[in-house]
Protein backbone atom coordinates (compact mmCIF):
# COMPACT_ATOMS: atom_id res chain seq x y z
CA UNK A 1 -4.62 -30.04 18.11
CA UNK A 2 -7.22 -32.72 16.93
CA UNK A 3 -10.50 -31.30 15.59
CA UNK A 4 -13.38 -33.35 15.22
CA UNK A 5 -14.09 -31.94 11.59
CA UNK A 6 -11.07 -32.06 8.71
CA UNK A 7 -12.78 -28.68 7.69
CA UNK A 8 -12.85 -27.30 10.48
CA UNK A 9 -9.35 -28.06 11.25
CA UNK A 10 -8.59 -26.66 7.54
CA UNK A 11 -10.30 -23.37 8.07
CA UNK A 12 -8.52 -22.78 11.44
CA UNK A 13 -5.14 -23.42 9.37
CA UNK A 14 -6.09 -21.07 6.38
CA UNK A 15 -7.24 -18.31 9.27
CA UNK A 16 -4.11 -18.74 11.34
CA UNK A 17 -2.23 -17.73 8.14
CA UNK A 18 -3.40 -14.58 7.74
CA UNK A 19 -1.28 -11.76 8.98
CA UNK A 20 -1.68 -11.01 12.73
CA UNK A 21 -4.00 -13.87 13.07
CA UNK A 22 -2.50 -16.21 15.61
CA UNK A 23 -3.85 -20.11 15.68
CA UNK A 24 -6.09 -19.13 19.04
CA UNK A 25 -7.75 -15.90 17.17
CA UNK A 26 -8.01 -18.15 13.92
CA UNK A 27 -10.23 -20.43 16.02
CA UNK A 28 -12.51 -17.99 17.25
CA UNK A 29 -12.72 -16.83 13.93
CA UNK A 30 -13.78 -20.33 12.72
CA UNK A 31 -16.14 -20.88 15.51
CA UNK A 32 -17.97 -17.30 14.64
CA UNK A 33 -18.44 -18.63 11.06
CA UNK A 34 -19.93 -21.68 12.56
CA UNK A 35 -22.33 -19.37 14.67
CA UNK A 36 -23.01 -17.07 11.99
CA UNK A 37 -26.12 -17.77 9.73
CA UNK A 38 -25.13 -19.17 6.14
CA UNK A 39 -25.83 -16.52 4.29
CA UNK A 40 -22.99 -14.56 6.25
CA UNK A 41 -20.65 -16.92 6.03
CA UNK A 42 -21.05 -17.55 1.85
CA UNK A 43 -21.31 -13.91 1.25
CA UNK A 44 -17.64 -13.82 3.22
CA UNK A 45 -16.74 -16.78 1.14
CA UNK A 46 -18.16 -15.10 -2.41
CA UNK A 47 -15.93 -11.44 -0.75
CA UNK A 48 -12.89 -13.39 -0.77
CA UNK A 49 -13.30 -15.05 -3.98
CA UNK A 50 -14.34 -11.74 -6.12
CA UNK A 51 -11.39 -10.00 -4.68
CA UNK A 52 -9.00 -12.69 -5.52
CA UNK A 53 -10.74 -12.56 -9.30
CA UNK A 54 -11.43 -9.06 -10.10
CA UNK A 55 -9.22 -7.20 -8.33
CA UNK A 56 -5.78 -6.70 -9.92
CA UNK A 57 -3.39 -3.78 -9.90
CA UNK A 58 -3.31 -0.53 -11.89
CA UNK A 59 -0.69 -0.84 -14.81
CA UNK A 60 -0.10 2.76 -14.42
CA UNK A 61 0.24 3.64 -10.51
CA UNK A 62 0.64 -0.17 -8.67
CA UNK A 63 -2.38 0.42 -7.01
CA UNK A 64 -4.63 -2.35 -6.82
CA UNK A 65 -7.66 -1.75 -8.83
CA UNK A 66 -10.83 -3.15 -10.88
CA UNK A 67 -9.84 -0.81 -14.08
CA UNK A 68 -7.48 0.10 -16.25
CA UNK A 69 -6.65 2.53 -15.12
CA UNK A 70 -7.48 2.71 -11.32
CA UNK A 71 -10.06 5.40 -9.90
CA UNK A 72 -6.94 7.10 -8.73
CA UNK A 73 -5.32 7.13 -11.76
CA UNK A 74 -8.59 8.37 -13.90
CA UNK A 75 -10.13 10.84 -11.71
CA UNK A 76 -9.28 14.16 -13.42
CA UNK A 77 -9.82 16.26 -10.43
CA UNK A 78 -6.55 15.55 -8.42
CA UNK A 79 -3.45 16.96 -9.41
CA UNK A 80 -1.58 15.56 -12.24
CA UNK A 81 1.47 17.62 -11.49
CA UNK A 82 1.92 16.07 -8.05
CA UNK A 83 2.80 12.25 -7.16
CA UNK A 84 2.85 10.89 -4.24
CA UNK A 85 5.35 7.32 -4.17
CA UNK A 86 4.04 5.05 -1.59
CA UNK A 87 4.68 1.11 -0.67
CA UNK A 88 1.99 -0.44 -0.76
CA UNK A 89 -1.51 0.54 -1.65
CA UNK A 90 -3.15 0.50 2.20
CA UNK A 91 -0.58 2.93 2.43
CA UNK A 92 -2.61 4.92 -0.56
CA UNK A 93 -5.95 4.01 1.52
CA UNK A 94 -4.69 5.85 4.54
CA UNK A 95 -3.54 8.50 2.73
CA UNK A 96 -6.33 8.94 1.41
CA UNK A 97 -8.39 9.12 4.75
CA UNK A 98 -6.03 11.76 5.90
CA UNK A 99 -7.80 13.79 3.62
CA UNK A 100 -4.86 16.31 2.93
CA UNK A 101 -3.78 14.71 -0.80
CA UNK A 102 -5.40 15.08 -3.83
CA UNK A 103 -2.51 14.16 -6.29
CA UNK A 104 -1.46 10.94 -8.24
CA UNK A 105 0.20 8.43 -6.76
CA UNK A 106 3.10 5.60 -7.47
CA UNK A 107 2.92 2.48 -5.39
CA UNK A 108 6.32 0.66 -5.38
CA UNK A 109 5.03 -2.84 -3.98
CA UNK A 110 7.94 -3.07 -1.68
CA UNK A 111 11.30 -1.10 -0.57
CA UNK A 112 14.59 -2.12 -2.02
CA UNK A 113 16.23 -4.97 0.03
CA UNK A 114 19.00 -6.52 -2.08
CA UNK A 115 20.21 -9.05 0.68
CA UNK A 116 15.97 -10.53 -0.13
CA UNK A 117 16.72 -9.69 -3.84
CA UNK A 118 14.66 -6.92 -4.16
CA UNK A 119 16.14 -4.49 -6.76
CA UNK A 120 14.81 -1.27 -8.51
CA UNK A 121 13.76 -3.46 -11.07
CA UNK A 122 11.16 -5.37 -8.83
CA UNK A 123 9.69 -2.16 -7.94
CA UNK A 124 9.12 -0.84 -11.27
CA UNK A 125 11.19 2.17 -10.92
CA UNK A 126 11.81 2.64 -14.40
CA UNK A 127 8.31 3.44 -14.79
CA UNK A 128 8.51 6.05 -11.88
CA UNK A 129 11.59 7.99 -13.87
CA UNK A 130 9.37 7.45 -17.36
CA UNK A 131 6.07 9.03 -15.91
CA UNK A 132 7.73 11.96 -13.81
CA UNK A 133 9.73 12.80 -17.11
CA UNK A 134 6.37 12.69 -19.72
CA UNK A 135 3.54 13.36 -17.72
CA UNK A 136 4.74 16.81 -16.11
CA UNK A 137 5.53 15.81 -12.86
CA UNK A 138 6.62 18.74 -10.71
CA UNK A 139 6.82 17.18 -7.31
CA UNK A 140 7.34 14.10 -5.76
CA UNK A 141 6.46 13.28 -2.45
CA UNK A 142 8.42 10.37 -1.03
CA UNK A 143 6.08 8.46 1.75
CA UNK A 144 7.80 5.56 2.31
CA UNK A 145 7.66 3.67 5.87
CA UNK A 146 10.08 5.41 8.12
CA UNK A 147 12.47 2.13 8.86
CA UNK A 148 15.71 1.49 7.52
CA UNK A 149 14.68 0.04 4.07
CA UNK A 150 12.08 2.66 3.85
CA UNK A 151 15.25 5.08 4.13
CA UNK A 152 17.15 3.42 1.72
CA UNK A 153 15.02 3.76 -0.91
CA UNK A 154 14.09 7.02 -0.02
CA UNK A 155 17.28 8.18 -0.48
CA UNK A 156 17.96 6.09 -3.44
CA UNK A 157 14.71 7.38 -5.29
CA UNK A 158 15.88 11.03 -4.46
CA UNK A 159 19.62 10.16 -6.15
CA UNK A 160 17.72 8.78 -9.12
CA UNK A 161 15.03 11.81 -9.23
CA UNK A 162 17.32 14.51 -8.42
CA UNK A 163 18.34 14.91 -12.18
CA UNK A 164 15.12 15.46 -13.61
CA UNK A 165 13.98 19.07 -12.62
CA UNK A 166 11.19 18.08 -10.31
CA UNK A 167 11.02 18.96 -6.57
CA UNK A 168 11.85 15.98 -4.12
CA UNK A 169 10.26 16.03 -1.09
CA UNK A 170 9.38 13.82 1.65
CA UNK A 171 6.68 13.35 4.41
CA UNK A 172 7.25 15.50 7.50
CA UNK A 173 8.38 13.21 10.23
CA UNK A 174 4.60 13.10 11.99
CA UNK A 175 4.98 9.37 11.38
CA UNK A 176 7.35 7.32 13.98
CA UNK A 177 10.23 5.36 13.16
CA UNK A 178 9.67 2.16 13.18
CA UNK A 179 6.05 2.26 11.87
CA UNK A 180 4.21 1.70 9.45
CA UNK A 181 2.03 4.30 7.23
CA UNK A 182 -0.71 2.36 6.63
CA UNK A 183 -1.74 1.93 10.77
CA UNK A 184 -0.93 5.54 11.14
CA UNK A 185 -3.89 7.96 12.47
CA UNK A 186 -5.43 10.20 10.24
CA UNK A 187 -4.52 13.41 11.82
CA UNK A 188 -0.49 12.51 12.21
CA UNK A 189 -0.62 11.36 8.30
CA UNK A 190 -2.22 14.99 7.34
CA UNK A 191 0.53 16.98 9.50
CA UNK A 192 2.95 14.38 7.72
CA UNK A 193 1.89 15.54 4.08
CA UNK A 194 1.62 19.09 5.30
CA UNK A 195 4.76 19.18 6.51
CA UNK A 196 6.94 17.71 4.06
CA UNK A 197 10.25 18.90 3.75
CA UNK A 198 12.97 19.34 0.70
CA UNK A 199 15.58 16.05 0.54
């Protein structure tokens, strides 16, 4: 389609890059911007750009953070015996808003996928076996996405875990197959964490 601004036509094909964002909803979204008064649309801008430039992730957890270590990670009110491995860190967010957690967590960045190259390695699991062995870990909680890489890992992490005295458990099965944690409702992800069972 021919747009009768190059910016225009640039913003529409930054937008329609953005997960979920198809090149019809990255239109709108250009057209709002238009609409919108300017000091909307630069704070948006000056959003984008501080995330990009101050946000980076926790060398501890995986999380992403602003610190070193994250607020996670330094708030000595949750449970330091308790960590919670996740894949990504909305996952943490919606965890989080479940209310029902108030451990540490581990964020892989990813599930293991060798055919894509994806090995323990990528996902920092060395780190995993070297904080559950000094820190005092007791339990870990595996909530990984319930689809088949999600499982793989799972049950790769509990193989690798299962010789260092700590319990292994995993989310109850409140979350579907197929999903994904981080769109999950509150309520399902607290039954989830309550119910987590013994691999």
């Amino acid at each position: 389609m021919q747009y009768s601004s190059r910016h225009l036509e640039d913003l529409v094909g930054r937008l329609a890059k953005l997960p979920g964002i198809g090149k019809k909803t990255a239109q709108r979204l250009a057209f709002h911007l238009l609409r919108t008064d300017k000091e909307e649309a630069v704070g948006l801008a000056a959003a984008i750009a501080r995330v990009r430039d101050e946000v980076s992730t926790c060398e501890r957890c995986g999380n992403v953070a602003e610190t070193q270590p994250c607020y996670f990670c330094a708030d000595e009110r949750r449970d330091g015996t308790v960590l919670c491995v996740v894949e990504h860190p909305g996952d943490v967010l919606a965890l989080e808003k479940s209310g029902a957690y108030r451990g540490q967590y581990y964020v892989l960045r990813g599930t293991l996928a060798p055919l894509d190259g994806v090995t323990a390695a990528d996902l920092r699991i060395d780190r995993l076996l070297e904080r559950v062995k000094s820190e005092g870990i007791r339990e870990v909680i595996l909530a990984l996405n319930p689809t088949s890489q999600g499982e793989a890992t799972s049950h790769f992490l509990a193989e690798v875990l299962g010789g260092l005295g700590v319990q292994i458990t995993r989310i109850a099965r409140g979350v579907p197959m197929g999903s994904e944690i981080e769109l999950s409702d509150q309520a399902t992800l607290a039954r989830a964490l309550e119910g987590r069972k013994q691999i």
